[in-house]
Protein backbone atom coordinates (compact mmCIF):
# COMPACT_ATOMS: atom_id res chain seq x y z
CA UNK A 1 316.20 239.10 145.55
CA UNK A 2 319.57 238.11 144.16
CA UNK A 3 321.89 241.20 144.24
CA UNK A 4 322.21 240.80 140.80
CA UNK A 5 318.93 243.05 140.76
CA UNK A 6 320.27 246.06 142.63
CA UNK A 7 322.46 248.75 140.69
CA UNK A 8 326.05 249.06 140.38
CA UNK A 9 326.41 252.19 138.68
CA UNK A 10 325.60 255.81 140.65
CA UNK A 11 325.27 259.42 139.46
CA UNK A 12 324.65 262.55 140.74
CA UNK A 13 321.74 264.87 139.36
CA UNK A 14 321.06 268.60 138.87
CA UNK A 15 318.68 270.28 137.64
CA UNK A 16 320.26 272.55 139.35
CA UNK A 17 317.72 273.80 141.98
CA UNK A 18 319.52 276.88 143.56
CA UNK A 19 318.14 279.20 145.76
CA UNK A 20 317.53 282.79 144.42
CA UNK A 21 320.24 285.77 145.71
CA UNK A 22 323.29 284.01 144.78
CA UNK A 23 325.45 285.09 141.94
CA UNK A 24 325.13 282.68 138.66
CA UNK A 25 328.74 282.62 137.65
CA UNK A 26 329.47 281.18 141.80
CA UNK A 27 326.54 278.65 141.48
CA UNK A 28 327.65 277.28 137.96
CA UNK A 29 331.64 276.76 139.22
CA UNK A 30 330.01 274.78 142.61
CA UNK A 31 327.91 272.69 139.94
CA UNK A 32 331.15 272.00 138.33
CA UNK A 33 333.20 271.04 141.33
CA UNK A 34 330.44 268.55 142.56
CA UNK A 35 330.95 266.94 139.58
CA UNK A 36 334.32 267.15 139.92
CA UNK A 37 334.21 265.67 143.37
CA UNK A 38 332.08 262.81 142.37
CA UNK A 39 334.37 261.95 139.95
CA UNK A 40 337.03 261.43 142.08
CA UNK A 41 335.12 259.42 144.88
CA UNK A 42 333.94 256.81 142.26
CA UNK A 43 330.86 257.85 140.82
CA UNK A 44 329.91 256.67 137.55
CA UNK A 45 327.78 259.17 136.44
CA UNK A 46 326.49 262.66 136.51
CA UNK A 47 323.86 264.86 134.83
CA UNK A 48 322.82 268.05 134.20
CA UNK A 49 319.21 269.63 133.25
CA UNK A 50 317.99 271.86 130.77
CA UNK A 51 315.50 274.94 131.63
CA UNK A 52 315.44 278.70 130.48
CA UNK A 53 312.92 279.91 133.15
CA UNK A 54 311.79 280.23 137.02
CA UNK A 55 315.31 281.52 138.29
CA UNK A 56 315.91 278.34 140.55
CA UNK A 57 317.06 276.44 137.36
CA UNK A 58 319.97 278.35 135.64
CA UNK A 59 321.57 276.29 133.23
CA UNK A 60 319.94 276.75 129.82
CA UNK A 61 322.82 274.56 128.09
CA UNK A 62 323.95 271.66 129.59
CA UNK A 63 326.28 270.69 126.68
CA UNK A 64 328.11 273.74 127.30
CA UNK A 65 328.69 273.10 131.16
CA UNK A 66 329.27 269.16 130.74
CA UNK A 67 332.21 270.39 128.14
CA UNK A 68 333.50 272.32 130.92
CA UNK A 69 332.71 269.11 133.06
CA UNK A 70 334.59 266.83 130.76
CA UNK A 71 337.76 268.60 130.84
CA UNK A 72 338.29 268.50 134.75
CA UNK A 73 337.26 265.15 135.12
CA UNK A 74 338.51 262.04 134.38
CA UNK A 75 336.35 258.82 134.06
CA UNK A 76 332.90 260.22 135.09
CA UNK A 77 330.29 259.94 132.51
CA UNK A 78 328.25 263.23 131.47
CA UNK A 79 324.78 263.16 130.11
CA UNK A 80 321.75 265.62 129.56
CA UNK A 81 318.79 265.28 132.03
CA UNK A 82 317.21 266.53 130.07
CA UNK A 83 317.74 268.30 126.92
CA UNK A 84 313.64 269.38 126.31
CA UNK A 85 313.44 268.55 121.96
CA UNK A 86 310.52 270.71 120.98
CA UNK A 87 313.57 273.82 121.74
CA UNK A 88 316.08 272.37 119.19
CA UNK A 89 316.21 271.38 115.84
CA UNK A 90 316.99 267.82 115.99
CA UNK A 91 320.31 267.84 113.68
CA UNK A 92 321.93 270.67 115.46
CA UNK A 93 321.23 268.82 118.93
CA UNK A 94 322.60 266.10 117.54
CA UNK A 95 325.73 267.57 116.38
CA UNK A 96 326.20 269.44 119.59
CA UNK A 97 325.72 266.11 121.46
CA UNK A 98 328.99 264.07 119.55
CA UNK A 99 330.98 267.16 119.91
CA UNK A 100 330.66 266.50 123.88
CA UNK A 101 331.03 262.53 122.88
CA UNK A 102 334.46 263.65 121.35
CA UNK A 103 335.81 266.54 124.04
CA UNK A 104 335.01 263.57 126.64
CA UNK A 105 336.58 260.64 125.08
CA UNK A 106 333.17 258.76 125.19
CA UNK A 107 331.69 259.86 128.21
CA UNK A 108 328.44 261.94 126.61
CA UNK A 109 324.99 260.69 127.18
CA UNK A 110 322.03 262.11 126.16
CA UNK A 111 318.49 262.44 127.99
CA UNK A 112 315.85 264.18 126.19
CA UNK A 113 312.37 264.90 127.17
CA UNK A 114 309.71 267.22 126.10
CA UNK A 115 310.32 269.98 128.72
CA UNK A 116 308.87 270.54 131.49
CA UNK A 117 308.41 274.69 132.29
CA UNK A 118 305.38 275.99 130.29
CA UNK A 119 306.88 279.04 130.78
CA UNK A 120 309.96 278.41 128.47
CA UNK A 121 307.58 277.00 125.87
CA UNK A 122 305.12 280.15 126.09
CA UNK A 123 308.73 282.71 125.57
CA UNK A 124 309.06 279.80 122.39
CA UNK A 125 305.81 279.51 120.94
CA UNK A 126 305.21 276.43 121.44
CA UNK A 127 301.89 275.09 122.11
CA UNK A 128 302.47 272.62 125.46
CA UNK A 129 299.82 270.42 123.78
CA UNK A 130 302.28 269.49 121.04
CA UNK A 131 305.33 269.09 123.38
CA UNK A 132 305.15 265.41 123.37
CA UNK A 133 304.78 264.59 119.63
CA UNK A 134 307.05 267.25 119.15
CA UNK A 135 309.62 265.06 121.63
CA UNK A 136 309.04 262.03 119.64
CA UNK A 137 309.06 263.74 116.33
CA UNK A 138 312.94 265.01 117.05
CA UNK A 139 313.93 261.77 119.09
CA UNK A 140 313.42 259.43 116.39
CA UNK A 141 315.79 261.56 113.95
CA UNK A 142 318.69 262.38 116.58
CA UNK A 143 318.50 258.47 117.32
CA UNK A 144 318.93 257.84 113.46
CA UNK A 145 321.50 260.76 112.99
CA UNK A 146 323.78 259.26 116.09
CA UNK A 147 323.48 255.60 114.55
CA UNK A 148 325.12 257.15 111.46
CA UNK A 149 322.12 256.90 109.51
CA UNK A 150 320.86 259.57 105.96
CA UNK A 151 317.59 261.68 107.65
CA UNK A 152 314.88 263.20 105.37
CA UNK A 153 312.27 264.63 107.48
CA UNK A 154 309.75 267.13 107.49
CA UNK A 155 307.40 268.77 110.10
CA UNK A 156 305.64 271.40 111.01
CA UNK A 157 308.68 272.65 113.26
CA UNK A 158 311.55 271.41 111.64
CA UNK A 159 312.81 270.18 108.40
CA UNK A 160 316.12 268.19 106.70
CA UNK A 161 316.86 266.78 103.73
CA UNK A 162 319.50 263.87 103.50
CA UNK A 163 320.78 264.90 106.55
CA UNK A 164 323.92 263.07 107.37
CA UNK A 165 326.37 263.66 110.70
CA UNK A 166 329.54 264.51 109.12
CA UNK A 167 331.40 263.49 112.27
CA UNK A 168 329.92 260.14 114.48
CA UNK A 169 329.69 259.65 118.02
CA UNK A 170 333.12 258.86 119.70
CA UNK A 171 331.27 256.08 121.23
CA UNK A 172 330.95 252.66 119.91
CA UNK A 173 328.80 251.40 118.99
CA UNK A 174 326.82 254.25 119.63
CA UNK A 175 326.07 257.21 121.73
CA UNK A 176 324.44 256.57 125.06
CA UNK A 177 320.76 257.96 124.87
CA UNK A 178 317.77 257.77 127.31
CA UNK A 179 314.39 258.83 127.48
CA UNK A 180 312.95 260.95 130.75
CA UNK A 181 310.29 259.15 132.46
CA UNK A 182 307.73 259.99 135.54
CA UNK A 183 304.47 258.35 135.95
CA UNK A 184 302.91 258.63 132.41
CA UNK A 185 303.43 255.34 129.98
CA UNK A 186 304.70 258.07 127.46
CA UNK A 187 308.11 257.30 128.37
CA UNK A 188 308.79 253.92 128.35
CA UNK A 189 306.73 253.63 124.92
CA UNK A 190 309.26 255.51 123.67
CA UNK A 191 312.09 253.60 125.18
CA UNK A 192 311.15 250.81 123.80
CA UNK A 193 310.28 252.02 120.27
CA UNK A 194 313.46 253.35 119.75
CA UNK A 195 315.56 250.95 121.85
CA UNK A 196 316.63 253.68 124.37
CA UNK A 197 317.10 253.60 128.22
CA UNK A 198 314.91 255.32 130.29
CA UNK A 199 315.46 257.47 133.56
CA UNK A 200 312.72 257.83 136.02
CA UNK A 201 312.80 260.75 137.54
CA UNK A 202 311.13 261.47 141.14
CA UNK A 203 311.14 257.98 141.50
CA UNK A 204 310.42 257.23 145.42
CA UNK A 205 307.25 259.66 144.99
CA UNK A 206 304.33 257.69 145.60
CA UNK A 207 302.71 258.12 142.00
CA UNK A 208 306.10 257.63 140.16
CA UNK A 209 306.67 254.79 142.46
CA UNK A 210 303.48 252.46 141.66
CA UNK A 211 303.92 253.35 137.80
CA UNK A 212 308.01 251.89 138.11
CA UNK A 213 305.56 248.39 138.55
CA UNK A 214 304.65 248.52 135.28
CA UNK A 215 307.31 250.80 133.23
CA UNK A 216 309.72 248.12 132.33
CA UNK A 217 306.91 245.62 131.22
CA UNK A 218 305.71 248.08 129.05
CA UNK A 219 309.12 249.68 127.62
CA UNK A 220 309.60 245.53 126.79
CA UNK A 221 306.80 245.33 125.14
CA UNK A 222 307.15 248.50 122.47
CA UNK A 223 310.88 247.16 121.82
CA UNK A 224 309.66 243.53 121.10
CA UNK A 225 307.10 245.41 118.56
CA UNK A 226 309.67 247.42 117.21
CA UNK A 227 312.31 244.59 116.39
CA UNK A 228 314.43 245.81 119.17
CA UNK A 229 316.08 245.63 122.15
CA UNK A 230 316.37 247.29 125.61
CA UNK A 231 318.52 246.23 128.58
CA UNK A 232 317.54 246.41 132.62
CA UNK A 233 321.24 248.07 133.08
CA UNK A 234 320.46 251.14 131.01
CA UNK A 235 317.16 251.63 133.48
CA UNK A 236 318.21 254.87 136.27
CA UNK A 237 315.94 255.79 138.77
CA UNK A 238 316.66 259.23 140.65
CA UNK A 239 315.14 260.68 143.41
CA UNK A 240 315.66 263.86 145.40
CA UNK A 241 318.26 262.68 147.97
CA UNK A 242 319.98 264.45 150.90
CA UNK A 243 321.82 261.99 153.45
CA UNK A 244 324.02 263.19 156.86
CA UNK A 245 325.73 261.37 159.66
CA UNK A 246 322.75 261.61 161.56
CA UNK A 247 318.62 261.99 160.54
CA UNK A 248 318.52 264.55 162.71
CA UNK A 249 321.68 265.99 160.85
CA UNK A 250 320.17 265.50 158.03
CA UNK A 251 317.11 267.59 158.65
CA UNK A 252 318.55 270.38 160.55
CA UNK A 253 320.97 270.78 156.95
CA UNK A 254 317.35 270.74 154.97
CA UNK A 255 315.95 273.90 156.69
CA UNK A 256 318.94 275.92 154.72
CA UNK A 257 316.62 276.08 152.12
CA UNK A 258 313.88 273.36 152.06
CA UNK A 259 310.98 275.56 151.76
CA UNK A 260 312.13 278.28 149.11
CA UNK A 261 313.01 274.74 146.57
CA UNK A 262 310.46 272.39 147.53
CA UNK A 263 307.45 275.26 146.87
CA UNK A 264 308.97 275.95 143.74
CA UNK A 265 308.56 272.48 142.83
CA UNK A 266 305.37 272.43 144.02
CA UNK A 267 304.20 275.11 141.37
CA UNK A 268 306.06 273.25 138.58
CA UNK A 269 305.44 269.96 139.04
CA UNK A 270 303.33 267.24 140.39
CA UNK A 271 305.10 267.29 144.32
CA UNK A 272 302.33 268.70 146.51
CA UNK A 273 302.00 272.02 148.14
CA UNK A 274 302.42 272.15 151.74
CA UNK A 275 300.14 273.58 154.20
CA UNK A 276 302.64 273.16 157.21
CA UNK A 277 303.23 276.12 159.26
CA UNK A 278 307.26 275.56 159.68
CA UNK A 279 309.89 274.18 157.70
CA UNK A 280 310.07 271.27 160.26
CA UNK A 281 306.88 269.76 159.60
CA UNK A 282 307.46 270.23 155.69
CA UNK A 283 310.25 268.30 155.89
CA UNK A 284 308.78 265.61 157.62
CA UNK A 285 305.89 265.59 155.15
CA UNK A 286 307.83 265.00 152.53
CA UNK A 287 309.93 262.35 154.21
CA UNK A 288 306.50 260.82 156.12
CA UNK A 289 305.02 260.66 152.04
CA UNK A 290 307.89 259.46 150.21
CA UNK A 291 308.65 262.32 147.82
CA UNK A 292 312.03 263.33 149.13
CA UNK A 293 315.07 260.74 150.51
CA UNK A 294 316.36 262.30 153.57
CA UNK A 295 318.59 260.57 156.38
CA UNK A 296 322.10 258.70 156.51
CA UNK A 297 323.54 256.02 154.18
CA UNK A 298 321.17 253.25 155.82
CA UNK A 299 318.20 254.97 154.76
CA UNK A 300 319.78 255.37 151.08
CA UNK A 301 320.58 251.67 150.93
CA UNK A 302 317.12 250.59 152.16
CA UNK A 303 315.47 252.90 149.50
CA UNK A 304 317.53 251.24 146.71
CA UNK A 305 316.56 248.21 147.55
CA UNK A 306 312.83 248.79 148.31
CA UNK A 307 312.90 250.64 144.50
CA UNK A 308 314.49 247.79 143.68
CA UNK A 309 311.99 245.10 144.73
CA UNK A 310 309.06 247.72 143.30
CA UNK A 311 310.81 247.46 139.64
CA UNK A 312 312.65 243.75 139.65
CA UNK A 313 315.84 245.58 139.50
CA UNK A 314 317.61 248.38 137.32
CA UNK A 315 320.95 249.88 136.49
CA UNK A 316 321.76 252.79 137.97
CA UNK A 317 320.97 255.09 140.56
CA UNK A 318 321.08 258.89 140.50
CA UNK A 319 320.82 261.17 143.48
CA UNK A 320 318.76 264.51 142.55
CA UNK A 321 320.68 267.61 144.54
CA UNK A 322 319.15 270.12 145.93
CA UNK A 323 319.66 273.47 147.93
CA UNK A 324 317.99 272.07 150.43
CA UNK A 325 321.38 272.14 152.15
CA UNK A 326 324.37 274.61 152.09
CA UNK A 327 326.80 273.67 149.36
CA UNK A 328 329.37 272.45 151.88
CA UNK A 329 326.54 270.00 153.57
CA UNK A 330 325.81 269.00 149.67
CA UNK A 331 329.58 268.16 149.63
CA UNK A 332 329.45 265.87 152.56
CA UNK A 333 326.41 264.39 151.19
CA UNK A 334 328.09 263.06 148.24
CA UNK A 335 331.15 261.98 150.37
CA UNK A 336 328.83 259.77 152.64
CA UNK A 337 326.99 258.29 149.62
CA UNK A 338 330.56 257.12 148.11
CA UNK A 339 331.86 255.98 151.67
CA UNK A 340 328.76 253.85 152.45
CA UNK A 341 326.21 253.47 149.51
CA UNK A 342 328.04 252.74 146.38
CA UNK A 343 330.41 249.92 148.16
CA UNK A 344 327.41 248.75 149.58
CA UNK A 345 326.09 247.75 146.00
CA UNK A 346 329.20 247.40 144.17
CA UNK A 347 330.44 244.54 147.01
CA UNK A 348 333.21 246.05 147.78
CA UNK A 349 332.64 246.04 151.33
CA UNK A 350 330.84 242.40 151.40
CA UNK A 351 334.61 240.43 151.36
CA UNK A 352 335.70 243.36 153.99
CA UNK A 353 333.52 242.26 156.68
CA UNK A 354 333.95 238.45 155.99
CA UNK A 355 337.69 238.87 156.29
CA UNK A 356 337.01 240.64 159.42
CA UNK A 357 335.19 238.64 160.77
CA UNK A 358 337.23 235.54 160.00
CA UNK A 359 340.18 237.00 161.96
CA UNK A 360 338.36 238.12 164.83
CA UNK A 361 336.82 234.66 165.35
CA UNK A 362 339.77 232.93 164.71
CA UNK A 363 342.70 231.94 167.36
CA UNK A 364 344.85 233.60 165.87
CA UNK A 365 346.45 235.81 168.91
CA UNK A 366 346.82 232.24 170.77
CA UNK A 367 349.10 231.01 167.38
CA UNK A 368 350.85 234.42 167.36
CA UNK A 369 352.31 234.20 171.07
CA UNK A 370 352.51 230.33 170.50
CA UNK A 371 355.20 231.35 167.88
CA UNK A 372 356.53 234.05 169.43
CA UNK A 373 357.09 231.82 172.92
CA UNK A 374 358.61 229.52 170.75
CA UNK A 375 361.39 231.73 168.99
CA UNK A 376 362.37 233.06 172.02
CA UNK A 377 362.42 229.66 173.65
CA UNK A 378 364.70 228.31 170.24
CA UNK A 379 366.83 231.74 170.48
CA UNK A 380 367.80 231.01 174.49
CA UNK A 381 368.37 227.36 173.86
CA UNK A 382 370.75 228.65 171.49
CA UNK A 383 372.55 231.38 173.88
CA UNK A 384 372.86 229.07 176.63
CA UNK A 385 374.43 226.11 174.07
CA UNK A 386 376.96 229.01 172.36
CA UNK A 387 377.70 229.58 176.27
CA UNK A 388 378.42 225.36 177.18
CA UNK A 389 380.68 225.93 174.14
């Protein structure tokens, strides 16, 4: 596969998924300085989820916290994954969304979805059987509203009439947007439709894996339906990622909190339960079944490119965080994936090793003392003819 296929671009992810007895306000300033951090190793990208339930996932306003983001960073790009539509009315999103376009200087994106905790939809009212026509129903306005276009619109949750963005996106020509994606076609059938990205979430799972197959054909199909167009660079895949020195580093940092996160997400989502006995042999479950990535830079870089051989090749890269580790490990996680993945994929190290490797095989020591012999030889000659004189 030509490298042309592999991403460039790399973000970090969270949802956040903290473990429970640590204070809010402490968890919400270490979100903030791993973006922080990221932005200053070279990452392109980071997002931040939306949930209002299940005390593992905090942030019920990512706008709010990627404002924060925006002004103590510098060139990292800040997007929503995801903001869940059936919670907002779709102009005030909207709205919210090009005020973080503007405080960033154009680094807003937007990732919607139609929310994933039943439990914030039950404290909402809203039926979970509607989510996803609900999600559609407010994506296709906020797309219209951000492309500077008049909305009237009515449903049976929202309603505007000749609705009209008084201030546009920063961005030009418009406001980055994608649409969340797992293992359902729902996703890319919106992609396509409206002429969005996508991000697939959970991506090396084995489900969400074999669906990435077929995702892009079918996100490509919708768009040629729809008149429009969609573009392999504005394709993420994430995945829950944890890399150290060592695999045996990188599972002894997992047991920190491996088991309190990964049965949460085993109640809320499709990752299976475990029946192991110790958080050992849950981790290597995990590992052993593809759900989690979790081992040094090597194994990051050959999960790229086995995801991308499984899709024929996409834009970005996102690495979910997790408290699986202790913040400071999480740290050094993200160090390790700018020191050894991104240059890996960027090329940046490609020209490194060649030049290397042309001057070690080269005689180029035997040239050196070759010249050297002969400028002291020249610089003698010269004493002993100053001498004769």
């Amino acid at each position: 596969m030509s490298e042309s296929y592999y991403p460039t671009s790399f973000g970090v992810f969270m949802a956040p998924f903290h473990k429970i007895g640590v204070s809010p306000s402490v968890l919400f300033e270490r979100d903030l300085q791993v973006i922080e951090l990221a932005d200053r190793l070279g990452f392109q990208e980071a997002w931040l989820g939306e949930h209002h339930s299940g005390g593992h996932e905090p942030i019920g306003s990512p706008e709010m916290m990627l404002a924060a983001a925006s002004q103590r960073t510098n060139t990292i790009r800040l997007g929503t994954a995801v903001n869940s539509l059936p919670y907002h009315n779709p102009f005030l999103l909207a709205e919210r969304l090009v005020m973080l376009d503007h405080l960033s200087r154009g680094r807003a994106m937007m990732g919607f979805g139609p929310g994933q905790l039943l439990s914030d939809a039950h404290m909402l009212g809203i039926d979970p059987s509607r989510q996803r026509d609900m999600m559609l129903e407010g994506a296709e306005v906020i797309v219209r509203l951000l492309r500077g276009e008049t909305v009237t619109a009515k449903s049976d949750w929202f309603e505007l009439h000749d609705a009209k963005l008084q201030v546009l996106p920063y961005s030009v020509p418009e406001l980055d947007v994608v649409v969340a994606a797992v293992t359902s076609p729902s996703g890319p059938v919106t992609s396509g439709r409206l002429g969005v990205g996508m991000i697939n979430l959970s991506s090396t799972n084995p489900a969400a894996f074999d669906a990435l197959r077929s995702h892009w054909n079918i996100a490509e199909t919708e768009a040629a339906k729809a008149g429009r167009t969609i573009s392999r660079k504005n394709w993420r895949l994430s995945a829950i990622s944890h890399i150290a020195e060592t695999e045996d580093q990188a599972r002894e940092d997992c047991k920190h909190g491996f088991e309190e996160i990964w049965n949460y997400l085993a109640h809320i989502s499709p990752l299976p339960a475990s029946d192991k006995p110790n958080v050992e042999d849950m981790i290597d479950e995990a590992i052993a079944g593809g759900s989690v990535l979790i081992g040094t830079p090597d194994t990051a870089i050959e999960t790229i490119r086995r995801l991308a051989d499984q899709t024929g090749g996409f834009g970005s890269f996102i690495m979910t965080l997790t408290d699986f580790t202790t913040y400071e490990r999480q740290l050094n996680a993200v160090k390790l994936w700018a020191e050894h993945v991104i240059p890996e994929f960027r090329g940046q190290l490609k020209p490194i090793r060649e030049h290397n490797k042309w001057v070690l095989d080269g005689e180029w020591k035997a040239e050196t003392m070759a010249a050297i012999n002969a400028a002291t030889a020249k610089y003698e000659a010269q004493q002993q003819t100053g001498a004769s004189n």
